[in-house]
N, C-alpha and C. Protein backbone atom coordinates (compact mmCIF):
# COMPACT_ATOMS: atom_id res chain seq x y z
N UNK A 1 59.83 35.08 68.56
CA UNK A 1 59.58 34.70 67.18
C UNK A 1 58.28 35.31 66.71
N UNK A 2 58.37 35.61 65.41
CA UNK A 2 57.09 36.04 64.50
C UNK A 2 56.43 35.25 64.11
N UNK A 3 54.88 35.38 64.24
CA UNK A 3 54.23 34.11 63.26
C UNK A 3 54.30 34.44 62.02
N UNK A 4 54.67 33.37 60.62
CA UNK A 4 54.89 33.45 59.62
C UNK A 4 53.30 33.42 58.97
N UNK A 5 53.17 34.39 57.97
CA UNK A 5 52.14 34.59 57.82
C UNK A 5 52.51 34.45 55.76
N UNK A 6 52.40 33.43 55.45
CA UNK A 6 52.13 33.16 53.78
C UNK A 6 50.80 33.65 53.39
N UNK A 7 50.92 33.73 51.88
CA UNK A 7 50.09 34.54 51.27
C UNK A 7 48.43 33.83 51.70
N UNK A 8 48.06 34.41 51.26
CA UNK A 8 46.52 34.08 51.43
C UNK A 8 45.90 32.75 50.12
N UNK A 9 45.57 31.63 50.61
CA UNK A 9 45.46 30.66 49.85
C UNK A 9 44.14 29.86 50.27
N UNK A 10 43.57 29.12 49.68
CA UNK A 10 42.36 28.56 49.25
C UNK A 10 42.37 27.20 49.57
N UNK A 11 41.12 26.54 50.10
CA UNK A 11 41.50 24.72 50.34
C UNK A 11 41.28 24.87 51.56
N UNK A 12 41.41 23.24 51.71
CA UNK A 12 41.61 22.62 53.68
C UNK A 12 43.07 23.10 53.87
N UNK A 13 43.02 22.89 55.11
CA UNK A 13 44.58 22.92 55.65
C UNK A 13 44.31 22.33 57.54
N UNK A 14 45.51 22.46 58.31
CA UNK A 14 45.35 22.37 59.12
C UNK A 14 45.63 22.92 60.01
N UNK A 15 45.69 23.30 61.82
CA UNK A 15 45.95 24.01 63.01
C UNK A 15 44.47 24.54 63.56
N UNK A 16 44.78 25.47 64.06
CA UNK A 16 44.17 26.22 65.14
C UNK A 16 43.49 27.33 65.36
N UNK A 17 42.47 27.59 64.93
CA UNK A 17 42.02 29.08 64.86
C UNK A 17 42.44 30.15 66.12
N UNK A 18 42.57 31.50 65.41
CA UNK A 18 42.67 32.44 66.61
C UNK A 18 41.65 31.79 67.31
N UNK A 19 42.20 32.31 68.96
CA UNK A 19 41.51 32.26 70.24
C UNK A 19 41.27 30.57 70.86
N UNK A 20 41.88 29.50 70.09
CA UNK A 20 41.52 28.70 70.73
C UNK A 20 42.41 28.13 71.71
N UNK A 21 42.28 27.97 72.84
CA UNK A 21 43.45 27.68 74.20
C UNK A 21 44.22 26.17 73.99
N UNK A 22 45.18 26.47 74.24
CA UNK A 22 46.29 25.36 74.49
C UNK A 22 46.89 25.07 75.36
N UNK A 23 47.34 24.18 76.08
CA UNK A 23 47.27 23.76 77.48
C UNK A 23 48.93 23.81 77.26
N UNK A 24 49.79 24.41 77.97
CA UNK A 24 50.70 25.14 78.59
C UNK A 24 51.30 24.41 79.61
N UNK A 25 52.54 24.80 80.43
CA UNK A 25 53.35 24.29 81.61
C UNK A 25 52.91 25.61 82.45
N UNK A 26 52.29 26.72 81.52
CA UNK A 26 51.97 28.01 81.94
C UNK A 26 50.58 28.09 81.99
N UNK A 27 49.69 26.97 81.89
CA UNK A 27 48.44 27.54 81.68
C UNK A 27 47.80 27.13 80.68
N UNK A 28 46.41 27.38 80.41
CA UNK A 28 45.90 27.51 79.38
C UNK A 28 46.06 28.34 78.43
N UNK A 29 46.56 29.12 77.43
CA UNK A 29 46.92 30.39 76.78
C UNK A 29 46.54 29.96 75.21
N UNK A 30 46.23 31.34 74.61
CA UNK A 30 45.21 31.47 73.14
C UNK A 30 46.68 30.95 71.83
N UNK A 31 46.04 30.60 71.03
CA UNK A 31 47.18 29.50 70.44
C UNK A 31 47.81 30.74 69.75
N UNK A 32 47.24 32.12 69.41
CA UNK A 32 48.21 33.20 68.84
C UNK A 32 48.69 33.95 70.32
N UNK A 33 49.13 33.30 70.96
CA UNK A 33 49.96 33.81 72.08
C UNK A 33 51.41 33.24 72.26
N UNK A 34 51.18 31.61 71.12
CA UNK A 34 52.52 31.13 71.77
C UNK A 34 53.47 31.53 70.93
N UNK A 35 54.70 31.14 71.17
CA UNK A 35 55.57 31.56 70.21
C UNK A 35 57.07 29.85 70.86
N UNK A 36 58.05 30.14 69.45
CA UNK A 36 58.81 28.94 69.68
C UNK A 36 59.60 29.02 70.86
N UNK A 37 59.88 27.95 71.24
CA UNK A 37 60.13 27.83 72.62
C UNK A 37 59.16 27.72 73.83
N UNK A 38 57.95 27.73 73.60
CA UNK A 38 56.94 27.65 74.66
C UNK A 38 56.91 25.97 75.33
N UNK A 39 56.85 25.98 76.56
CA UNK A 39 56.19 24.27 77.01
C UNK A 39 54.67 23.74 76.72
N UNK A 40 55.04 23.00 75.55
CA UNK A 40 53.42 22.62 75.42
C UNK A 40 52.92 21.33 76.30
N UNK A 41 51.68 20.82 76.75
CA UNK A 41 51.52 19.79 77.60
C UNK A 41 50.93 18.76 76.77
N UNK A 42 51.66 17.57 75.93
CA UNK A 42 51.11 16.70 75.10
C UNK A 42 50.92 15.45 76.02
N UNK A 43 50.42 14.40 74.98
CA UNK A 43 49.96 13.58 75.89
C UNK A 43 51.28 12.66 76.36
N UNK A 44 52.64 12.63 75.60
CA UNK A 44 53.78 12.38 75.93
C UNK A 44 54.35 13.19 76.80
N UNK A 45 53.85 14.15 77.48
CA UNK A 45 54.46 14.54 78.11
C UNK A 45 54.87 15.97 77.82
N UNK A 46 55.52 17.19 78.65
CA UNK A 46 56.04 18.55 78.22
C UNK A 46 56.97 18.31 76.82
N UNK A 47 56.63 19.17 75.79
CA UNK A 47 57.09 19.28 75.13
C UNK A 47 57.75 20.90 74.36
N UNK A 48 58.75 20.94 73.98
CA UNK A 48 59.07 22.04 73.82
C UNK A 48 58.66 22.57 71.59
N UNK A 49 57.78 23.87 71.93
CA UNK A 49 57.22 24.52 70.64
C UNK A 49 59.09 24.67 69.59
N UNK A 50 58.18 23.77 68.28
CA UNK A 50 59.57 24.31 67.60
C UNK A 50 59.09 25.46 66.33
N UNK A 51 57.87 25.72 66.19
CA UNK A 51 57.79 26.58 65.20
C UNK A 51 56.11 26.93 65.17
N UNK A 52 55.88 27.83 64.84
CA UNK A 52 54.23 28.41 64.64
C UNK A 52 54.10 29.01 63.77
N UNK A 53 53.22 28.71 62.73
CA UNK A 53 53.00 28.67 61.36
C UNK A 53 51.71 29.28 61.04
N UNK A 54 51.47 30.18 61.08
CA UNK A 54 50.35 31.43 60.88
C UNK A 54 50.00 31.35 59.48
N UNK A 55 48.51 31.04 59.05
CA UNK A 55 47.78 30.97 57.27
C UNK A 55 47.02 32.02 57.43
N UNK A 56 46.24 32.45 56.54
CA UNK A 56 45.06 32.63 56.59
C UNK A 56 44.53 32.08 55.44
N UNK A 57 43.18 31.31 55.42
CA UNK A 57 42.67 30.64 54.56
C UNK A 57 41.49 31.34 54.05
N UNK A 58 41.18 30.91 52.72
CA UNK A 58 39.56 31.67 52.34
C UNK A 58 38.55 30.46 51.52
N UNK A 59 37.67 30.19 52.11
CA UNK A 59 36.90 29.44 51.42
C UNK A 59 37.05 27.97 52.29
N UNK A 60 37.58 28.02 53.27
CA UNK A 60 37.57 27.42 53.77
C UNK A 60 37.17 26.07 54.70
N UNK A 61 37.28 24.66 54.26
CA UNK A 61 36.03 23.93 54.82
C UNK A 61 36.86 23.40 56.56
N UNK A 62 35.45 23.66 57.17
CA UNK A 62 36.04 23.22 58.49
C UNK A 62 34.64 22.64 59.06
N UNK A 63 35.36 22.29 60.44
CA UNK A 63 34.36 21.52 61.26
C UNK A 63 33.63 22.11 62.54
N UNK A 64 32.67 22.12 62.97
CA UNK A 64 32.09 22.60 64.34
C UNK A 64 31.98 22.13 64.87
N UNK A 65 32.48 21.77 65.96
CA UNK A 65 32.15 21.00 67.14
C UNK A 65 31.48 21.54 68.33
N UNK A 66 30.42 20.93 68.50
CA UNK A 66 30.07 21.37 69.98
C UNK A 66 30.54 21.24 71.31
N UNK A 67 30.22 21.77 72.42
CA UNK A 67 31.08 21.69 73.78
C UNK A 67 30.34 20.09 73.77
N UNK A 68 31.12 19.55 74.41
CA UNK A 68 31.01 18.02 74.85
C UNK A 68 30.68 17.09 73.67
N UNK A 69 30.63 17.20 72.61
CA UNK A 69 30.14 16.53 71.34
C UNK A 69 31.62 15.37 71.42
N UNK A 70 32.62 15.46 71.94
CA UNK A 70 33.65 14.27 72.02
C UNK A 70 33.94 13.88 73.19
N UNK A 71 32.85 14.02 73.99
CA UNK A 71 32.84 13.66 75.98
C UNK A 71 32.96 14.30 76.27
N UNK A 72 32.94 14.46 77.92
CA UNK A 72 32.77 15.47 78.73
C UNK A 72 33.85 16.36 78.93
N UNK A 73 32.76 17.26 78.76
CA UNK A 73 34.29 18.68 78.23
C UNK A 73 35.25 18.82 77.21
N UNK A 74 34.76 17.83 76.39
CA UNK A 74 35.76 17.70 75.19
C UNK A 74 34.83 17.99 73.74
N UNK A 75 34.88 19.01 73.69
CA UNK A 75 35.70 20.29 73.98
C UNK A 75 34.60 21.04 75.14
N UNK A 76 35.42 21.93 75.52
CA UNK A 76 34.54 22.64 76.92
C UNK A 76 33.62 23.78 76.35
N UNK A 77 34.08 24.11 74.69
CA UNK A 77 33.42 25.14 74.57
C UNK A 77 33.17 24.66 73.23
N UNK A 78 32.25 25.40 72.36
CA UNK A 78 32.52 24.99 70.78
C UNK A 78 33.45 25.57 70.62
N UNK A 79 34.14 24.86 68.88
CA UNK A 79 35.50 24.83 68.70
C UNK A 79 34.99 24.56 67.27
N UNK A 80 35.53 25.57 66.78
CA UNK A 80 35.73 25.25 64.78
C UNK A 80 37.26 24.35 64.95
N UNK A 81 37.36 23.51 63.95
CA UNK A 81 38.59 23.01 63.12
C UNK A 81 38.25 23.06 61.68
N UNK A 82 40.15 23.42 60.95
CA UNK A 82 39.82 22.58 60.05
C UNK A 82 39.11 21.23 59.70
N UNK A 83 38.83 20.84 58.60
CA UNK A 83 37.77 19.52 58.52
C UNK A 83 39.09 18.51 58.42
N UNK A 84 39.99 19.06 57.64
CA UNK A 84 41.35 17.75 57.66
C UNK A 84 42.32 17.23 58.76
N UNK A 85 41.86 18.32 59.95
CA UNK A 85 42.75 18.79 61.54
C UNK A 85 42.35 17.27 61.98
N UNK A 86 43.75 16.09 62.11
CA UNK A 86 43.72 15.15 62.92
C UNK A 86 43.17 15.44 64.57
N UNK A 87 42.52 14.48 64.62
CA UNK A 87 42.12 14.86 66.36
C UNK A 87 42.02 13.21 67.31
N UNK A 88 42.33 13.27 68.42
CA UNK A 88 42.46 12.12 68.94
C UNK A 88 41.66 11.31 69.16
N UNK A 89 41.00 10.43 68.71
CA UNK A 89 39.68 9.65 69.15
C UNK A 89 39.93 8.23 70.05
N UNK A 90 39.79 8.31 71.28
CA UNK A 90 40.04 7.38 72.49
C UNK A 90 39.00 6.86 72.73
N UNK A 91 37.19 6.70 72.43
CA UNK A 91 36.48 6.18 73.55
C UNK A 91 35.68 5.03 72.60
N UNK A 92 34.51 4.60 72.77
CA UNK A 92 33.66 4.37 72.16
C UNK A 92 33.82 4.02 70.68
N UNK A 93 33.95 5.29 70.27
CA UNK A 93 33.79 6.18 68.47
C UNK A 93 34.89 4.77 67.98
N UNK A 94 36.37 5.36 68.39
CA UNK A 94 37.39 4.32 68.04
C UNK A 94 37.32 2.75 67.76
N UNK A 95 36.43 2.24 68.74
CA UNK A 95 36.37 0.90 68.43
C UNK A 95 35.18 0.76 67.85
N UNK A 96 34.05 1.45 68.21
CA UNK A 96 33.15 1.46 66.81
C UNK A 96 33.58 1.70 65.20
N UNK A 97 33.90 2.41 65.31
CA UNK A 97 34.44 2.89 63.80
C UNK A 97 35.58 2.46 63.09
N UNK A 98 36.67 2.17 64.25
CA UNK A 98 37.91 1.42 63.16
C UNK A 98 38.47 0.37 64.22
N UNK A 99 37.76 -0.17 65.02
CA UNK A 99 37.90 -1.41 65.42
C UNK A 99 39.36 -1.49 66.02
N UNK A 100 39.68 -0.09 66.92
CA UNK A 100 40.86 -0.08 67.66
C UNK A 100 40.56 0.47 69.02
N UNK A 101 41.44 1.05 69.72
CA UNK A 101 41.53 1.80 71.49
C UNK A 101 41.26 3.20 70.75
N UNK A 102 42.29 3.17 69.98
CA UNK A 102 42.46 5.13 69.74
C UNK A 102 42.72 5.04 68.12
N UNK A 103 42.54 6.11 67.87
CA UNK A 103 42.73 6.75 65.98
C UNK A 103 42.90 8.09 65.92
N UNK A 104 44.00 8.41 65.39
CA UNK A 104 44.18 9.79 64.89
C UNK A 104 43.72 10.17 63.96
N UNK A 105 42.41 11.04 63.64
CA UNK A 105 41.66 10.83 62.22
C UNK A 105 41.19 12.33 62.25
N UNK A 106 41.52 12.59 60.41
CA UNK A 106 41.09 13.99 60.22
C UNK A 106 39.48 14.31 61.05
N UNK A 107 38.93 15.57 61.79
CA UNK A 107 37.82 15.61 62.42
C UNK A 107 36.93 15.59 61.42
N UNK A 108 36.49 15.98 60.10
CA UNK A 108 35.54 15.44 59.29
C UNK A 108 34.91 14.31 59.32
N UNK A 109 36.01 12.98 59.90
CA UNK A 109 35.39 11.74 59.64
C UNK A 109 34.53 11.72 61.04
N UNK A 110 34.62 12.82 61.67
CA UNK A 110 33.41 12.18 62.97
C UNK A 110 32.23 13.43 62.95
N UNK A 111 31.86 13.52 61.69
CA UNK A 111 30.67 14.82 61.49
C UNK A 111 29.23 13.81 61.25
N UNK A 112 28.62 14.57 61.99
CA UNK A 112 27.29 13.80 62.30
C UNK A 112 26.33 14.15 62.11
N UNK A 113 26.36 15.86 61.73
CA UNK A 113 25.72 16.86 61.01
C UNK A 113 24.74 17.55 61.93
N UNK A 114 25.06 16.92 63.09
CA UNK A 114 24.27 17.54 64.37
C UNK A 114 25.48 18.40 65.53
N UNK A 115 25.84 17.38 66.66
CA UNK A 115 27.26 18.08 67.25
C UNK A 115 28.50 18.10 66.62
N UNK A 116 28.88 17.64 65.06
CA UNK A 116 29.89 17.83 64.53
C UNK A 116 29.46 17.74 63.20
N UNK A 117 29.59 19.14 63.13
CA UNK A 117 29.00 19.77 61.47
C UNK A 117 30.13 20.35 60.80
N UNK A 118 30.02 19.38 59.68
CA UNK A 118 30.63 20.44 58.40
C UNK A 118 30.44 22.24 58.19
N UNK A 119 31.13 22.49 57.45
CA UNK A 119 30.70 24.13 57.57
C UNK A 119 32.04 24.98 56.63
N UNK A 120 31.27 25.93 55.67
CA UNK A 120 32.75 26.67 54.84
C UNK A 120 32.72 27.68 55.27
N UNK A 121 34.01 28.00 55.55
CA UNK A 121 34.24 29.57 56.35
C UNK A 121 34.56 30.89 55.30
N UNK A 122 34.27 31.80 55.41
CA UNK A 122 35.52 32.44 54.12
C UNK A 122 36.37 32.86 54.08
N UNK A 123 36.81 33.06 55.29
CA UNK A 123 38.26 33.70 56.02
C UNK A 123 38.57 33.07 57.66
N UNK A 124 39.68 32.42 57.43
CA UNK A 124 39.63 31.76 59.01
C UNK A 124 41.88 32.02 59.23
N UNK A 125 41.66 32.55 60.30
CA UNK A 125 43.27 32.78 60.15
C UNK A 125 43.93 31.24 61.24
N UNK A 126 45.03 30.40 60.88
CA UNK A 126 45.14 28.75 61.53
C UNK A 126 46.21 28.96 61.75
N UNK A 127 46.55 28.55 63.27
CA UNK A 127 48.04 28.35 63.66
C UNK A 127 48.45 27.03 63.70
N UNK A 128 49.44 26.68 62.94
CA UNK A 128 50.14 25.22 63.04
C UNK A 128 51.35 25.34 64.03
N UNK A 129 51.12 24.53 64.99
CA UNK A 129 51.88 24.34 65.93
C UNK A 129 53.33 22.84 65.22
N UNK A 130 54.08 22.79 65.74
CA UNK A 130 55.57 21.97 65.17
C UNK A 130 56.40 21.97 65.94
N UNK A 131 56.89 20.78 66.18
CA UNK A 131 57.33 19.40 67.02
C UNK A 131 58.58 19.03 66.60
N UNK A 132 59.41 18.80 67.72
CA UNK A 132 60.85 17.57 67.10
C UNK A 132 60.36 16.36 66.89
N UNK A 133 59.08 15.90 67.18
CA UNK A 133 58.37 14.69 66.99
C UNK A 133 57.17 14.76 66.97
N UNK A 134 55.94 13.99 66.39
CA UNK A 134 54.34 14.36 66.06
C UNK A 134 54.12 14.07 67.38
N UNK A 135 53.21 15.19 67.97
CA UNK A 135 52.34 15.39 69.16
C UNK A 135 51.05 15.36 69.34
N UNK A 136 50.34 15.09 70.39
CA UNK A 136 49.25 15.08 70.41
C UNK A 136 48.75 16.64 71.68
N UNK A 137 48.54 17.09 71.40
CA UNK A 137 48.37 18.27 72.45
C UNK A 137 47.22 18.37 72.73
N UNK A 138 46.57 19.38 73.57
CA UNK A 138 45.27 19.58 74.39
C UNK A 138 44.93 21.14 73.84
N UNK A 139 43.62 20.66 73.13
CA UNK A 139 43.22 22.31 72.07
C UNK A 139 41.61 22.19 72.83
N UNK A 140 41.64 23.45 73.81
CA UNK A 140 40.10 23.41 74.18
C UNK A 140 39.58 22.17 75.11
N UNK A 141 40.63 21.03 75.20
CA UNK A 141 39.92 19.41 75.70
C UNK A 141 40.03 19.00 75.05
N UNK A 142 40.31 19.36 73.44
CA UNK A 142 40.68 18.08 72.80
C UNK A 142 41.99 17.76 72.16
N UNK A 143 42.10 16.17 72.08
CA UNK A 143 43.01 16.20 71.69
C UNK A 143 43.37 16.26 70.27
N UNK A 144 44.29 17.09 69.91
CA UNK A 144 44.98 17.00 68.28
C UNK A 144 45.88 17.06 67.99
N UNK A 145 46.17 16.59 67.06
CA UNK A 145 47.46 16.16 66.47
C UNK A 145 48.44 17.25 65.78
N UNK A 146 49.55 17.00 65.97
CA UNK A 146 50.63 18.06 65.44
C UNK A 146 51.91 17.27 65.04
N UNK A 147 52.09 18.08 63.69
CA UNK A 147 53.17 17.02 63.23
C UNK A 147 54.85 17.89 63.70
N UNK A 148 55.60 16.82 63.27
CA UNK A 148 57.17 17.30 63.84
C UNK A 148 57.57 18.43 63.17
N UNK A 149 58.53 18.97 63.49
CA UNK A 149 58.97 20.09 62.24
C UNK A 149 59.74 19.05 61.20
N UNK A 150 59.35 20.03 59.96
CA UNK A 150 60.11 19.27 58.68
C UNK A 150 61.58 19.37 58.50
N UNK A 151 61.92 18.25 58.24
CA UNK A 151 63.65 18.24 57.54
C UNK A 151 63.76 18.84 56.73
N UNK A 152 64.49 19.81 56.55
CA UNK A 152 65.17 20.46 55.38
C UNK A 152 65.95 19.92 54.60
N UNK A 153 66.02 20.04 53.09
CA UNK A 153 66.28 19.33 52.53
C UNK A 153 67.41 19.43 52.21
């Protein structure tokens, strides 16, 4: 499969910048490596890729995260996201902040302006990864969220 590559558009959005690794039945491998049909390793378990959805954005607001800024090794390296990119929050943060175990929450809401900084890009190219069901997968150590593929109408 080809990554689908739509016109060039403006705003948040969400996925994966080139080069950032995704945890595999094969490995760790760069998220413009996979293609549909790949085994992804979510937190449910192997899951099979139903579609990869290639943007490129301009003006772009996203997030920086530092290596370990969401625990240890999470992420192992810095890691831009989009600022709207759901990401898994399990420790501490979660029951501090919304008074649960875990929260799936755009990464903006955990910018601290130190290890998780806001930041506008002007060109950032994002792979959206897509699911027979919303996933949580392993990007770099962390976890984020991916929604199902859409019903056609």
């Amino acid at each position: 499969m080809t990554h689908s590559e739509p016109a060039i558009r403006a705003g948040a959005a969400t996925g994966l910048p080139l080069g950032t690794t995704v945890m595999t039945l094969d490995g760790a491998l760069p998220v413009e490596h996979l293609t549909q049909g790949d085994r992804i390793v979510t937190r449910a378990g192997a899951r099979i890729l139903r579609a990869v959805t290639a943007t490129l954005q301009t003006d772009a607001a996203m997030v920086a995260v530092g290596a370990g800024a969401l625990g240890h090794d999470r992420p192992g390296r810095p890691l831009l996201l989009p600022a709207d990119q759901p990401v898994l929050v399990r420790d501490w943060r979660a029951r501090a902040l919304w008074g649960v175990d875990a929260a799936l929450v755009p990464v903006a809401r955990l910018a601290d302006g130190e290890h998780v900084r806001r930041v506008q890009v002007a060109q950032v190219r994002l792979f959206a990864l897509s699911f027979d069901d919303d996933a949580v997968i392993y990007a770099d150590g962390v976890e984020v969220g991916c929604p199902r593929v859409p019903v056609a109408a």
